[in-house]
N, C-alpha and C. Protein backbone atom coordinates (compact mmCIF):
# COMPACT_ATOMS: atom_id res chain seq x y z
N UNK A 1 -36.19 -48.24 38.63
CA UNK A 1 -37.56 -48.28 38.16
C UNK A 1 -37.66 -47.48 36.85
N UNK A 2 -37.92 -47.88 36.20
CA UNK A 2 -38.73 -47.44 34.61
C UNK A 2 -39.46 -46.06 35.00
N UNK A 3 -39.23 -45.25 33.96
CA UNK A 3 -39.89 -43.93 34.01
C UNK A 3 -41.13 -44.38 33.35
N UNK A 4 -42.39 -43.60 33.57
CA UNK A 4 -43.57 -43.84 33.01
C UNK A 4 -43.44 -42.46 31.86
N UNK A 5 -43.65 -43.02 30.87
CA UNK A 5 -44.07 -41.84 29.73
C UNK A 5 -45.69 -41.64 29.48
N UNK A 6 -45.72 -40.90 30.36
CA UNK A 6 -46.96 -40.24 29.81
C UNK A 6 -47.71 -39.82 28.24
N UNK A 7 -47.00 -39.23 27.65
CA UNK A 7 -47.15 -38.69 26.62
C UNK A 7 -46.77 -39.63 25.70
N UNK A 8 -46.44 -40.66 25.37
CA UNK A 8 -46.26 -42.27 24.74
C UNK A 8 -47.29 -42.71 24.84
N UNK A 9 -47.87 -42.93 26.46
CA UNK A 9 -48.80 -43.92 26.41
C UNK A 9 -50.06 -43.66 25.54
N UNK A 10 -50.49 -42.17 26.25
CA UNK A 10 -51.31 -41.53 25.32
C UNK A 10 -51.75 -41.54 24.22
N UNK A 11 -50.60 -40.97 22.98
CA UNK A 11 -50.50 -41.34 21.76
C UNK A 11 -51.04 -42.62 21.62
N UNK A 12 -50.57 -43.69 21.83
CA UNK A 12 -50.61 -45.05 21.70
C UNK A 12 -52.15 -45.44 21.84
N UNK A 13 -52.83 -44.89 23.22
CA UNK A 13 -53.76 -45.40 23.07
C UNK A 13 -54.84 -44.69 22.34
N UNK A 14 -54.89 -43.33 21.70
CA UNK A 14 -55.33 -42.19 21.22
C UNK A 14 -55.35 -43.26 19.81
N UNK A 15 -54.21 -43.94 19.22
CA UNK A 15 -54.10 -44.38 17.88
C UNK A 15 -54.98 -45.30 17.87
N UNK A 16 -55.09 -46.34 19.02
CA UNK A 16 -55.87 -47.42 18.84
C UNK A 16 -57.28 -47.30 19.20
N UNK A 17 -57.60 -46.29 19.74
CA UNK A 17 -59.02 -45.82 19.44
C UNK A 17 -59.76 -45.37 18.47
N UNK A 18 -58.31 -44.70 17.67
CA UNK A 18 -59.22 -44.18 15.82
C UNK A 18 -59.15 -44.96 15.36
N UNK A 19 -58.29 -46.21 15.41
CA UNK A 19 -57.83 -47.72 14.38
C UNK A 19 -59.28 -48.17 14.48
N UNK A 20 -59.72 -48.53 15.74
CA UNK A 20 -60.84 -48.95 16.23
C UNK A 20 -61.83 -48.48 15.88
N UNK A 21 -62.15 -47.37 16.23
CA UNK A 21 -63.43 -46.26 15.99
C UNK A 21 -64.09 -46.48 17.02
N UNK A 22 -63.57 -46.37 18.16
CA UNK A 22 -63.79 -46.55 19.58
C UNK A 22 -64.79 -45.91 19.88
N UNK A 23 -65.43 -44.77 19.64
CA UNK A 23 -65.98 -43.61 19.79
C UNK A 23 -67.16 -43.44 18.73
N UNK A 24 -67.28 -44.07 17.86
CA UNK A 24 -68.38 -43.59 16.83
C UNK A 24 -69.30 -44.45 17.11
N UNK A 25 -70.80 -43.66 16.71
CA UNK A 25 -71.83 -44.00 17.04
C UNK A 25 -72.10 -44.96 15.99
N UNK A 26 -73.63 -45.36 16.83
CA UNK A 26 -73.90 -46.70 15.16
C UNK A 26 -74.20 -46.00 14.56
N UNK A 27 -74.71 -46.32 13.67
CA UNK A 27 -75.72 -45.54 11.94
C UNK A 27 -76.99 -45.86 11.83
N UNK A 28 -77.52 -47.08 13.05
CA UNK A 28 -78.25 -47.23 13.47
C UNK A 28 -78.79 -47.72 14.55
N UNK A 29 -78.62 -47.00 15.62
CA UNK A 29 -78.66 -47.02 17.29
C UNK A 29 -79.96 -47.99 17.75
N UNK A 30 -79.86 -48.70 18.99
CA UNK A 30 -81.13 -49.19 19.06
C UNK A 30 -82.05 -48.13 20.24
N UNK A 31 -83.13 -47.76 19.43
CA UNK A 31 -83.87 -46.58 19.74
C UNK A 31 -83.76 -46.98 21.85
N UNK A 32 -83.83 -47.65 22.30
CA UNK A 32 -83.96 -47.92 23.30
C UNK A 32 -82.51 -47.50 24.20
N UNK A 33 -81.90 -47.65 23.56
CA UNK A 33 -80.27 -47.46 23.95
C UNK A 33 -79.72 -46.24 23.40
N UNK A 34 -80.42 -45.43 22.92
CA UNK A 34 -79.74 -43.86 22.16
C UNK A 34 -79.68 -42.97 23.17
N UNK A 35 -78.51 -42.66 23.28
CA UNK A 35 -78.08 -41.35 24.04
C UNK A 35 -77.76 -39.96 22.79
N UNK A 36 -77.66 -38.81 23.20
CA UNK A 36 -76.98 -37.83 22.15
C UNK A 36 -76.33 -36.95 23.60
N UNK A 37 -75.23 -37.03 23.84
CA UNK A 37 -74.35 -35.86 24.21
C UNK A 37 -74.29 -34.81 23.41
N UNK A 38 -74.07 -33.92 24.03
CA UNK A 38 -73.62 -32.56 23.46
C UNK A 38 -73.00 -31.58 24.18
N UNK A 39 -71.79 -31.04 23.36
CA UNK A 39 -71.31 -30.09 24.29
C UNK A 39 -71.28 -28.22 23.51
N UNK A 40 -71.40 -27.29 24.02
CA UNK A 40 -71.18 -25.64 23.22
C UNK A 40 -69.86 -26.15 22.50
N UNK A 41 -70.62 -25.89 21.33
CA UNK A 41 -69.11 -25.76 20.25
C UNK A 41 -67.98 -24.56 20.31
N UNK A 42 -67.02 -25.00 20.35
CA UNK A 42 -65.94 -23.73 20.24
C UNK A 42 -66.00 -22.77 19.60
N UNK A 43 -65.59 -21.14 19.73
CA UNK A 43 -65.72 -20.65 18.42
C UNK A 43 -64.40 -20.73 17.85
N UNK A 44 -63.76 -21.04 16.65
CA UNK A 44 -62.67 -21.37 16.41
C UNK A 44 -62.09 -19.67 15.99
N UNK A 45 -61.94 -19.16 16.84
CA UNK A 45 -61.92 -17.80 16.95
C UNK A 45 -60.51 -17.24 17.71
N UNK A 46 -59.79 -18.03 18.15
CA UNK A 46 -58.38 -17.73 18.59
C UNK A 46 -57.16 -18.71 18.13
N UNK A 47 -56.28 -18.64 18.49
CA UNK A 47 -54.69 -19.31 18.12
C UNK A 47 -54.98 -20.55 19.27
N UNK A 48 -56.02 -21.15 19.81
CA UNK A 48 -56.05 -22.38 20.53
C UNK A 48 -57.06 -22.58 21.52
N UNK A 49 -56.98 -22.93 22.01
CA UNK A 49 -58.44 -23.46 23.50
C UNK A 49 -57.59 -22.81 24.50
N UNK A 50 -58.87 -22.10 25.36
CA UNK A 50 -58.28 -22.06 26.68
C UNK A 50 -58.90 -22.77 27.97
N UNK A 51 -58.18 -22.72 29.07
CA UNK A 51 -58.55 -23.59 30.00
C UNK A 51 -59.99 -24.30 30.27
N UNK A 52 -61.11 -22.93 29.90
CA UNK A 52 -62.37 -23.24 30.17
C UNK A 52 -63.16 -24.15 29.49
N UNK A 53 -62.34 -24.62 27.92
CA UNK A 53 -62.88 -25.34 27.11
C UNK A 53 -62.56 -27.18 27.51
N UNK A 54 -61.29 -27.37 27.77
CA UNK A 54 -61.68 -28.84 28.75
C UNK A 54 -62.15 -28.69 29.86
N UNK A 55 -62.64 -27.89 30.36
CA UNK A 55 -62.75 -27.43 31.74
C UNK A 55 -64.66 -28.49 31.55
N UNK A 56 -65.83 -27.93 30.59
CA UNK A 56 -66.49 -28.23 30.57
C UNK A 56 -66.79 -29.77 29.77
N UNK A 57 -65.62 -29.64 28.77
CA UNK A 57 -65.65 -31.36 27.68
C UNK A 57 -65.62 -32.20 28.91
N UNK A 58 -64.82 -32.10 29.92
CA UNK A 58 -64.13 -33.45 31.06
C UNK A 58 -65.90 -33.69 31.31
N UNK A 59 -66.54 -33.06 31.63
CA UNK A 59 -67.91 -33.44 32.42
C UNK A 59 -68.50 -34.53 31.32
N UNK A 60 -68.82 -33.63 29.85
CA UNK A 60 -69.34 -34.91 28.91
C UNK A 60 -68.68 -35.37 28.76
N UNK A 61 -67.60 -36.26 29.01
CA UNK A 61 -66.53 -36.66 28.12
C UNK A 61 -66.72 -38.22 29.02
N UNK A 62 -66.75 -37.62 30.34
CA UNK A 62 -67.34 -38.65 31.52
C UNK A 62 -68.80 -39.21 31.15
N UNK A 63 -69.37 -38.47 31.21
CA UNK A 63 -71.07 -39.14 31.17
C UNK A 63 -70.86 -39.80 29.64
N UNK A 64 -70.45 -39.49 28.62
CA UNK A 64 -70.33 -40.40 27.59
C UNK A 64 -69.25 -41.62 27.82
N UNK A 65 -68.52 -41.59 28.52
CA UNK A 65 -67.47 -43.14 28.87
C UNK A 65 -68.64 -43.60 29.66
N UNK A 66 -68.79 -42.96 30.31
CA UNK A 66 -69.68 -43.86 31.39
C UNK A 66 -71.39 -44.15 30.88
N UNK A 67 -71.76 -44.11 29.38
CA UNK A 67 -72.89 -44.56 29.24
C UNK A 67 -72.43 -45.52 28.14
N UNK A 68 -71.33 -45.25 27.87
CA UNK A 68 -71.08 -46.60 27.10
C UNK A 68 -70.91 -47.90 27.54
N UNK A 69 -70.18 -47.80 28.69
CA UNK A 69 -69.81 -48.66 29.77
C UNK A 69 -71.17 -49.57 30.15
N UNK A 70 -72.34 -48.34 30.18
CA UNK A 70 -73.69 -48.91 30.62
C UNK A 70 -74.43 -49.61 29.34
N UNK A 71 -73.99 -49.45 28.45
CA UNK A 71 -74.55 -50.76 27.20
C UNK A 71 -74.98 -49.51 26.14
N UNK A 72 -74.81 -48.10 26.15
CA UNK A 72 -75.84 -47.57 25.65
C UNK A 72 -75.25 -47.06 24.18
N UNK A 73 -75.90 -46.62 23.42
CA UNK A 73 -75.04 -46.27 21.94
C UNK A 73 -75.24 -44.55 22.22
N UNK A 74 -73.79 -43.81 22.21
CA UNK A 74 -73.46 -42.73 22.24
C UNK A 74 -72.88 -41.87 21.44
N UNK A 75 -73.95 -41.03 20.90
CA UNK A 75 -73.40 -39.87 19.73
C UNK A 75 -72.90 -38.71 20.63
N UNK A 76 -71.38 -38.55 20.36
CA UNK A 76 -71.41 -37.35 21.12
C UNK A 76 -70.25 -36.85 20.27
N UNK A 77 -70.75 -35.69 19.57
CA UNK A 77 -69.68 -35.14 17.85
C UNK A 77 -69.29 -34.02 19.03
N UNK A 78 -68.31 -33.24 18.12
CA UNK A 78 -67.52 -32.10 17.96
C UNK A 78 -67.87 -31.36 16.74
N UNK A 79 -68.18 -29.70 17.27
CA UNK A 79 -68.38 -29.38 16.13
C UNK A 79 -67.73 -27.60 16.24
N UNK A 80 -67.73 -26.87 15.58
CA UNK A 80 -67.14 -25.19 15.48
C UNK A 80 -68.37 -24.42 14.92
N UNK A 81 -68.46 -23.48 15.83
CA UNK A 81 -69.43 -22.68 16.36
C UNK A 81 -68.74 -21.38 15.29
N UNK A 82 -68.52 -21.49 13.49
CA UNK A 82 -67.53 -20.89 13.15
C UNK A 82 -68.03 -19.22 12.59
N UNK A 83 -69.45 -19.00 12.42
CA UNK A 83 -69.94 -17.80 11.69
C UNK A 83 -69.75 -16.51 12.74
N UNK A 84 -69.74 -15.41 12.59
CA UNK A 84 -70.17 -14.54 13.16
C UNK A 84 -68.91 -13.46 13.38
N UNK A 85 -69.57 -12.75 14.45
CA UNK A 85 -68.45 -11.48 15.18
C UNK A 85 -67.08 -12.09 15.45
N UNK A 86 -66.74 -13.45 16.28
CA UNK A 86 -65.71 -13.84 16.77
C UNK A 86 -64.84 -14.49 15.63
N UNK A 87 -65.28 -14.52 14.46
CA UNK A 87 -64.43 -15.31 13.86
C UNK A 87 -63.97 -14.02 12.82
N UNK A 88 -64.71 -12.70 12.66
CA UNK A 88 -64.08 -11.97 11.99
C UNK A 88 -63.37 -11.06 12.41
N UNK A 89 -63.90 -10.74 14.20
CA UNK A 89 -62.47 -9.90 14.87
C UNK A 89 -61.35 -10.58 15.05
N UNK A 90 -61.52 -11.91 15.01
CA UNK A 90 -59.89 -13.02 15.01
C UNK A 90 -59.27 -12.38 13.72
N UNK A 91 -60.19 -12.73 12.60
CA UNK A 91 -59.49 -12.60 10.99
C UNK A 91 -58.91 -11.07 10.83
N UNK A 92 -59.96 -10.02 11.76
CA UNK A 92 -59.14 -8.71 11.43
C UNK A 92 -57.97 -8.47 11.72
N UNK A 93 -57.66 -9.01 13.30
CA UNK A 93 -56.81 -8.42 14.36
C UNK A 93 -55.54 -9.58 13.58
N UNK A 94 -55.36 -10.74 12.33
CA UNK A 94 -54.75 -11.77 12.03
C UNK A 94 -54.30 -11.03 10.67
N UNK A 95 -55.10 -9.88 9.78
CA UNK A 95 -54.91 -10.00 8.65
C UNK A 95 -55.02 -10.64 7.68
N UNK A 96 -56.06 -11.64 8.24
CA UNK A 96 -56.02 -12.58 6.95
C UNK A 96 -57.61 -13.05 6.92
N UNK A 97 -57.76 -13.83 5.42
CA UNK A 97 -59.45 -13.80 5.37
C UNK A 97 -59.95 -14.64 6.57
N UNK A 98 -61.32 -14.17 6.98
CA UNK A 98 -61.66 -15.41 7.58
C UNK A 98 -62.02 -16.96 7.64
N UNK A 99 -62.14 -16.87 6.24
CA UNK A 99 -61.96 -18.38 6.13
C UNK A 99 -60.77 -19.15 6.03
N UNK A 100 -59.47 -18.32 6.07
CA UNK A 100 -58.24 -19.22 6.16
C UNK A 100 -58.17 -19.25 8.18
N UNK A 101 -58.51 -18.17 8.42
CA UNK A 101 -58.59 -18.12 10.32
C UNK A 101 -59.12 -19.03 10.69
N UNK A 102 -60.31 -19.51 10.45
CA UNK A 102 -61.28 -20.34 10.83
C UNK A 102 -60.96 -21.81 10.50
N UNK A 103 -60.03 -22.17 9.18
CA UNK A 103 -59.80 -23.90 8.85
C UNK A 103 -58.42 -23.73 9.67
N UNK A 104 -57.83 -22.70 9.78
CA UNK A 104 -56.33 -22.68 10.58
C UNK A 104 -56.63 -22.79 12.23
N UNK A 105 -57.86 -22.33 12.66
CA UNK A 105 -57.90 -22.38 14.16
C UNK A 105 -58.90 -23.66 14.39
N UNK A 106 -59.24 -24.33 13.27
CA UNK A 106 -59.92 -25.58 13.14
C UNK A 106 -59.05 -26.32 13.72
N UNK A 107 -58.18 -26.44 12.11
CA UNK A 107 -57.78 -27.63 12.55
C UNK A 107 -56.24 -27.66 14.00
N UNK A 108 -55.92 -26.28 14.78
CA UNK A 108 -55.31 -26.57 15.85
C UNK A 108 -56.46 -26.79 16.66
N UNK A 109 -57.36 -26.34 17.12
CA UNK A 109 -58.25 -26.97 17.95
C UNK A 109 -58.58 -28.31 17.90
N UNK A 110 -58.57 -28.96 16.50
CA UNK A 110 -58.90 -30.37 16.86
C UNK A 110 -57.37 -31.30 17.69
N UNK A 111 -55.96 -30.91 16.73
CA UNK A 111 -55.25 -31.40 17.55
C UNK A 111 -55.21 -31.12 18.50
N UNK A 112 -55.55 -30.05 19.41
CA UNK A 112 -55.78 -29.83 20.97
C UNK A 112 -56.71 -30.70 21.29
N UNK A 113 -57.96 -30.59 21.30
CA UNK A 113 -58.50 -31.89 21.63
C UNK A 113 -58.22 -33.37 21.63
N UNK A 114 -57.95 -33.45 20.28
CA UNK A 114 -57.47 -35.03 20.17
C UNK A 114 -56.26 -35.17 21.42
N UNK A 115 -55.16 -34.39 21.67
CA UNK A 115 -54.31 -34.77 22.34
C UNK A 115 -54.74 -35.01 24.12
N UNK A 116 -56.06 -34.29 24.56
CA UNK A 116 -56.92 -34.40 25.35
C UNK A 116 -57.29 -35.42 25.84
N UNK A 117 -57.44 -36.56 24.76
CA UNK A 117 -58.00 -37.55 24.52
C UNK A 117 -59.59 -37.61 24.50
N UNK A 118 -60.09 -36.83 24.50
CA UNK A 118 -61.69 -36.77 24.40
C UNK A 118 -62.53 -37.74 23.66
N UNK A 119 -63.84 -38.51 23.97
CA UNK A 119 -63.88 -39.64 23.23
C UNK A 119 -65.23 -39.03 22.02
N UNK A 120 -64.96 -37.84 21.55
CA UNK A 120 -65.84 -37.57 20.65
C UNK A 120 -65.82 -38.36 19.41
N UNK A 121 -67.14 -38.58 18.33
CA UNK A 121 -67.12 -39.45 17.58
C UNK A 121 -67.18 -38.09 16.06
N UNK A 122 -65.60 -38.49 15.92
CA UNK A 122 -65.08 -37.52 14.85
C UNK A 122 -65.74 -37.67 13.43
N UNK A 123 -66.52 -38.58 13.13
CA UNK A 123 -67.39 -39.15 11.94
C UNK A 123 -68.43 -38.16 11.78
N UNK A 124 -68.79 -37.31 13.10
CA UNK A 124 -69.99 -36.91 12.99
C UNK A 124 -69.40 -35.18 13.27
N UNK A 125 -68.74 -34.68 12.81
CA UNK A 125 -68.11 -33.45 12.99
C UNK A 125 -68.90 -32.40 12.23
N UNK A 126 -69.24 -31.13 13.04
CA UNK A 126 -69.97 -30.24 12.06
C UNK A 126 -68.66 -28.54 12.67
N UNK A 127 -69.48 -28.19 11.13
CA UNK A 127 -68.85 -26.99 11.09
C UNK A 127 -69.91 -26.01 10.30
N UNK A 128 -70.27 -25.19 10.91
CA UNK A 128 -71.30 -23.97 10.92
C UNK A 128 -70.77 -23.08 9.76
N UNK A 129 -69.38 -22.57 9.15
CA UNK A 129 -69.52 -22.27 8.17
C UNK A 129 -69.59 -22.90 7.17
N UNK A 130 -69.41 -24.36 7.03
CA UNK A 130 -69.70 -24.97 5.71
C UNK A 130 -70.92 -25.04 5.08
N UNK A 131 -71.08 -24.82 3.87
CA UNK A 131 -72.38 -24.69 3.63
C UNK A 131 -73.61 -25.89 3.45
N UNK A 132 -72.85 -27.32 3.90
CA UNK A 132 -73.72 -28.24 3.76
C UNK A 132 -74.41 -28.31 5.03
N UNK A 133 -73.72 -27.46 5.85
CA UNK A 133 -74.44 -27.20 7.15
C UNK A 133 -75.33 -26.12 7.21
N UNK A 134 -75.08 -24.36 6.68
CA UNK A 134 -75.74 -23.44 6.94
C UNK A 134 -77.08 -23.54 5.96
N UNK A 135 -76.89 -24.36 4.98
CA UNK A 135 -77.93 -24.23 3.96
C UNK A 135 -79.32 -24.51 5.02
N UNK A 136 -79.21 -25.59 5.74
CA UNK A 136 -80.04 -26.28 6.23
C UNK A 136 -81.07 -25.24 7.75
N UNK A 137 -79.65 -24.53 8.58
CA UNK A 137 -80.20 -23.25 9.16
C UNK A 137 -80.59 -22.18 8.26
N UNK A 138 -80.36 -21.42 7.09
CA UNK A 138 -81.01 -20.76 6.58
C UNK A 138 -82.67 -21.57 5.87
N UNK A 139 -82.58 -22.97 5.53
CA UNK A 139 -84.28 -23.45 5.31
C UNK A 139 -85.02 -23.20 6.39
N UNK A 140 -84.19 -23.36 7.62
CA UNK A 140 -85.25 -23.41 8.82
C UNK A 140 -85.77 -21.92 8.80
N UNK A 141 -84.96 -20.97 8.86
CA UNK A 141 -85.20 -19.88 9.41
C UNK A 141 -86.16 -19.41 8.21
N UNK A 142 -85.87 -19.97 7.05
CA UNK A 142 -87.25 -19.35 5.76
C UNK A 142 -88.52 -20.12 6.28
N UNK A 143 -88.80 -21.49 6.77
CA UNK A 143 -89.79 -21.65 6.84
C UNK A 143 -90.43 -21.41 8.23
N UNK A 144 -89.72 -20.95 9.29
CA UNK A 144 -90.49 -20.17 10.33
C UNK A 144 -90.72 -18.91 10.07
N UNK A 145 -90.27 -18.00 8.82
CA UNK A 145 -90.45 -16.90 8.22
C UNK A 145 -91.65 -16.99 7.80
N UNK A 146 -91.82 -18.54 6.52
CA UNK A 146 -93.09 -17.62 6.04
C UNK A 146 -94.58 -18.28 7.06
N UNK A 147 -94.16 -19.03 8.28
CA UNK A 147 -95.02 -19.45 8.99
C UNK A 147 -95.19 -18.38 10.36
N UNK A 148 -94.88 -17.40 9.93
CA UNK A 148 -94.74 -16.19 11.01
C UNK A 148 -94.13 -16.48 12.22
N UNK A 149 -93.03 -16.85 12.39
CA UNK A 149 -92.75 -17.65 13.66
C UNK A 149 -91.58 -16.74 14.03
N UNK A 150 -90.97 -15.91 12.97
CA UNK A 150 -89.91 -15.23 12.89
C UNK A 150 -90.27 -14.12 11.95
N UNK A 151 -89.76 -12.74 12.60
CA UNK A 151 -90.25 -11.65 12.19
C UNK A 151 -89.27 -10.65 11.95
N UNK A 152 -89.78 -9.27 11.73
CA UNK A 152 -88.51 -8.33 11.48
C UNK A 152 -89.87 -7.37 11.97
N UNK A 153 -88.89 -6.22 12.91
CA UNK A 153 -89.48 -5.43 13.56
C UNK A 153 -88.53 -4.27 13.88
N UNK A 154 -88.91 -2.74 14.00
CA UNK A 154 -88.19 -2.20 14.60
C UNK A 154 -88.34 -2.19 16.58
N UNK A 155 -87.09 -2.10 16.74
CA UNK A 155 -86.42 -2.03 18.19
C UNK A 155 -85.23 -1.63 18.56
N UNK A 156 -85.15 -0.92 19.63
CA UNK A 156 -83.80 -0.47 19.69
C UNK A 156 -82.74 -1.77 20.00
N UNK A 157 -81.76 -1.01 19.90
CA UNK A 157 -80.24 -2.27 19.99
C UNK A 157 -79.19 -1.98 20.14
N UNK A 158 -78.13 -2.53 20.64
CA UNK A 158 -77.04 -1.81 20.96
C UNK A 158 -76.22 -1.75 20.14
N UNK A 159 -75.43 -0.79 19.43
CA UNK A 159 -75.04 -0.58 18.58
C UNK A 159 -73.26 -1.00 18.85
N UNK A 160 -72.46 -1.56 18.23
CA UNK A 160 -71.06 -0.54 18.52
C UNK A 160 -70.81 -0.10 17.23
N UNK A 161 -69.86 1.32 17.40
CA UNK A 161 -69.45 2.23 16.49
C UNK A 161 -68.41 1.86 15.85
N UNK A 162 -67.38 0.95 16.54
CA UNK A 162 -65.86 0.74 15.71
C UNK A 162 -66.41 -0.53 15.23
N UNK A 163 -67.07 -1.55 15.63
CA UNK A 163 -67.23 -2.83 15.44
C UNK A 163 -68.02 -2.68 14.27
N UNK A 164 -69.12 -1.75 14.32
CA UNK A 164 -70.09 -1.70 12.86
C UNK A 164 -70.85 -2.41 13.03
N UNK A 165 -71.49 -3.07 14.38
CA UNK A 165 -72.43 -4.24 14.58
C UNK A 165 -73.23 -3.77 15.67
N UNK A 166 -74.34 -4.69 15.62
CA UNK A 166 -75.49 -4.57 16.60
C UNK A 166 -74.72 -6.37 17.83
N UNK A 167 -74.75 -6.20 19.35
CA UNK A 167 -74.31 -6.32 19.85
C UNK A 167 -75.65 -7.26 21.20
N UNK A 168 -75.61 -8.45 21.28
CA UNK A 168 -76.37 -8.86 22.39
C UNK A 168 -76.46 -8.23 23.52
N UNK A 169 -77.03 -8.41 24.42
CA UNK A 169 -77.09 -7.25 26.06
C UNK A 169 -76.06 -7.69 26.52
N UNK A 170 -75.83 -9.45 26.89
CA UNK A 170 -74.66 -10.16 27.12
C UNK A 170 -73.22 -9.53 26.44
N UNK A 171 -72.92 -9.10 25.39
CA UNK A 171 -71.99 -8.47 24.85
C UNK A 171 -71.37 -6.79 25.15
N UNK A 172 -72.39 -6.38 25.54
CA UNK A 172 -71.78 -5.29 26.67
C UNK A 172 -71.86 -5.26 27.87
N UNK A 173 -70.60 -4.55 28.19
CA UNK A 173 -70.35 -4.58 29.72
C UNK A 173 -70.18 -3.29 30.06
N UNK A 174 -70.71 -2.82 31.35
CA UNK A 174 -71.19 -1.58 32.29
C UNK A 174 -71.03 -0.45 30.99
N UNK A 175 -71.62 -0.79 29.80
CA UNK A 175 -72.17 -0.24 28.63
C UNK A 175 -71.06 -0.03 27.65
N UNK A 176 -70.10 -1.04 27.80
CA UNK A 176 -69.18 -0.76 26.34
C UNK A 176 -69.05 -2.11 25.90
N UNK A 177 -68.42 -2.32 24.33
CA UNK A 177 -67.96 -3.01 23.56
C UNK A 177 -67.64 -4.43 24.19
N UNK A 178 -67.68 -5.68 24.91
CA UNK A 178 -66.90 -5.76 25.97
C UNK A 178 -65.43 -6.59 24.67
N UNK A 179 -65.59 -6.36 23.43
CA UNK A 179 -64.57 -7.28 22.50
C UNK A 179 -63.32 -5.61 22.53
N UNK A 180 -64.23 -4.55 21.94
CA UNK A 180 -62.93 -3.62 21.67
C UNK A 180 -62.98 -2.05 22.59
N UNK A 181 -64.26 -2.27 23.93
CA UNK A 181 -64.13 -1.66 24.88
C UNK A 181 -64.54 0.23 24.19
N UNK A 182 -65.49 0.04 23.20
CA UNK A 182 -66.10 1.13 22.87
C UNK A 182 -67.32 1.42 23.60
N UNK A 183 -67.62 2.39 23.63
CA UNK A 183 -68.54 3.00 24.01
C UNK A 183 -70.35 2.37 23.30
N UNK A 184 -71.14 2.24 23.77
CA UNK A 184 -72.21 1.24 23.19
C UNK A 184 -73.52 2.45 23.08
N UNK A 185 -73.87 2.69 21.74
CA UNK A 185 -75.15 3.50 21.93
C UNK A 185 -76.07 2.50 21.56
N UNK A 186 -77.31 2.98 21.92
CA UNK A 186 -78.34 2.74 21.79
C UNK A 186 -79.23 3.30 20.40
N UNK A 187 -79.73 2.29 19.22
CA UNK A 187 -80.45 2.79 17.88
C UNK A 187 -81.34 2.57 17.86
């Protein structure tokens, strides 16, 4: 009996889905039939994905095969969650700027995915530090600024001392750092 190659078949059919564009949405959906999936973007903040990240794609990855199946037109992008704390303690602890960290842990994350086979529609890919993207979150945030919707106030916050940053509640744990395990005051 013939060995089954797994990792052949894959490829193979992985190719004829981008040949195809198996996966991309229309450009103009019929309003009746529009779905939008979405899944938490990665932070492209380490040397690869770990378990937990197909752990949650398999769920959309299903409900989008399976609404296509049902007639329906399905946007469901990939995108990197790339600004912030996680992408510059990667770049510190790497030595290198963060914007070479961030297109370097890009683009292995996408070949991790792609090899996944995930049926995201790669046409529609965003990335949070590019600026054709942030321009558009910094308009928002000016015009809920000058519509008072967004404010600046004093309040205390949790500080960390080695990190040099103010820190979500979620971000410390039984009151330290939970990234470099410092001690967390309160400002």
């Amino acid at each position: 009996m013939p060995k089954y190659d797994t990792q052949a078949v894959e490829r193979r059919w992985q190719k004829e889905w981008e040949k195809k564009k198996a996966f991309r949405a229309p450009e103009t959906p019929d309003l009746q039939k529009k779905r939008y999936v979405l899944d938490m973007f990665p932070y492209p903040s380490s040397a690869g994905l770990h378990v937990g990240h197909p752990e949650g794609y398999t769920a959309t990855d299903i409900l989008s095969r399976y609404l296509r199946l049902r007639g329906f037109d399905v946007l469901h992008p990939m995108g990197w969650d790339a600004f912030g704390l996680p992408a510059e303690n990667f770049a510190i602890k790497s030595g290198k700027h963060p914007q070479e960290t961030t297109k370097e842990s890009i683009e292995n994350f996408k070949r991790q995915i792609q090899s996944l086979g995930f049926s995201y529609d790669s046409s529609r890919e965003l990335n949070t530090s590019d600026p054709a993207y942030y321009k558009w979150t910094q308009w928002l945030f000016e015009v809920l600024y000058r519509r008072g919707l967004a404010y600046k106030k004093m309040a205390p916050v949790n500080w960390c001392p080695n990190d040099q940053t103010v820190l979500a509640n979620e971000q410390v744990v039984d009151g330290v750092c939970e990234r470099c395990g410092t001690t967390v005051v309160q400002k």
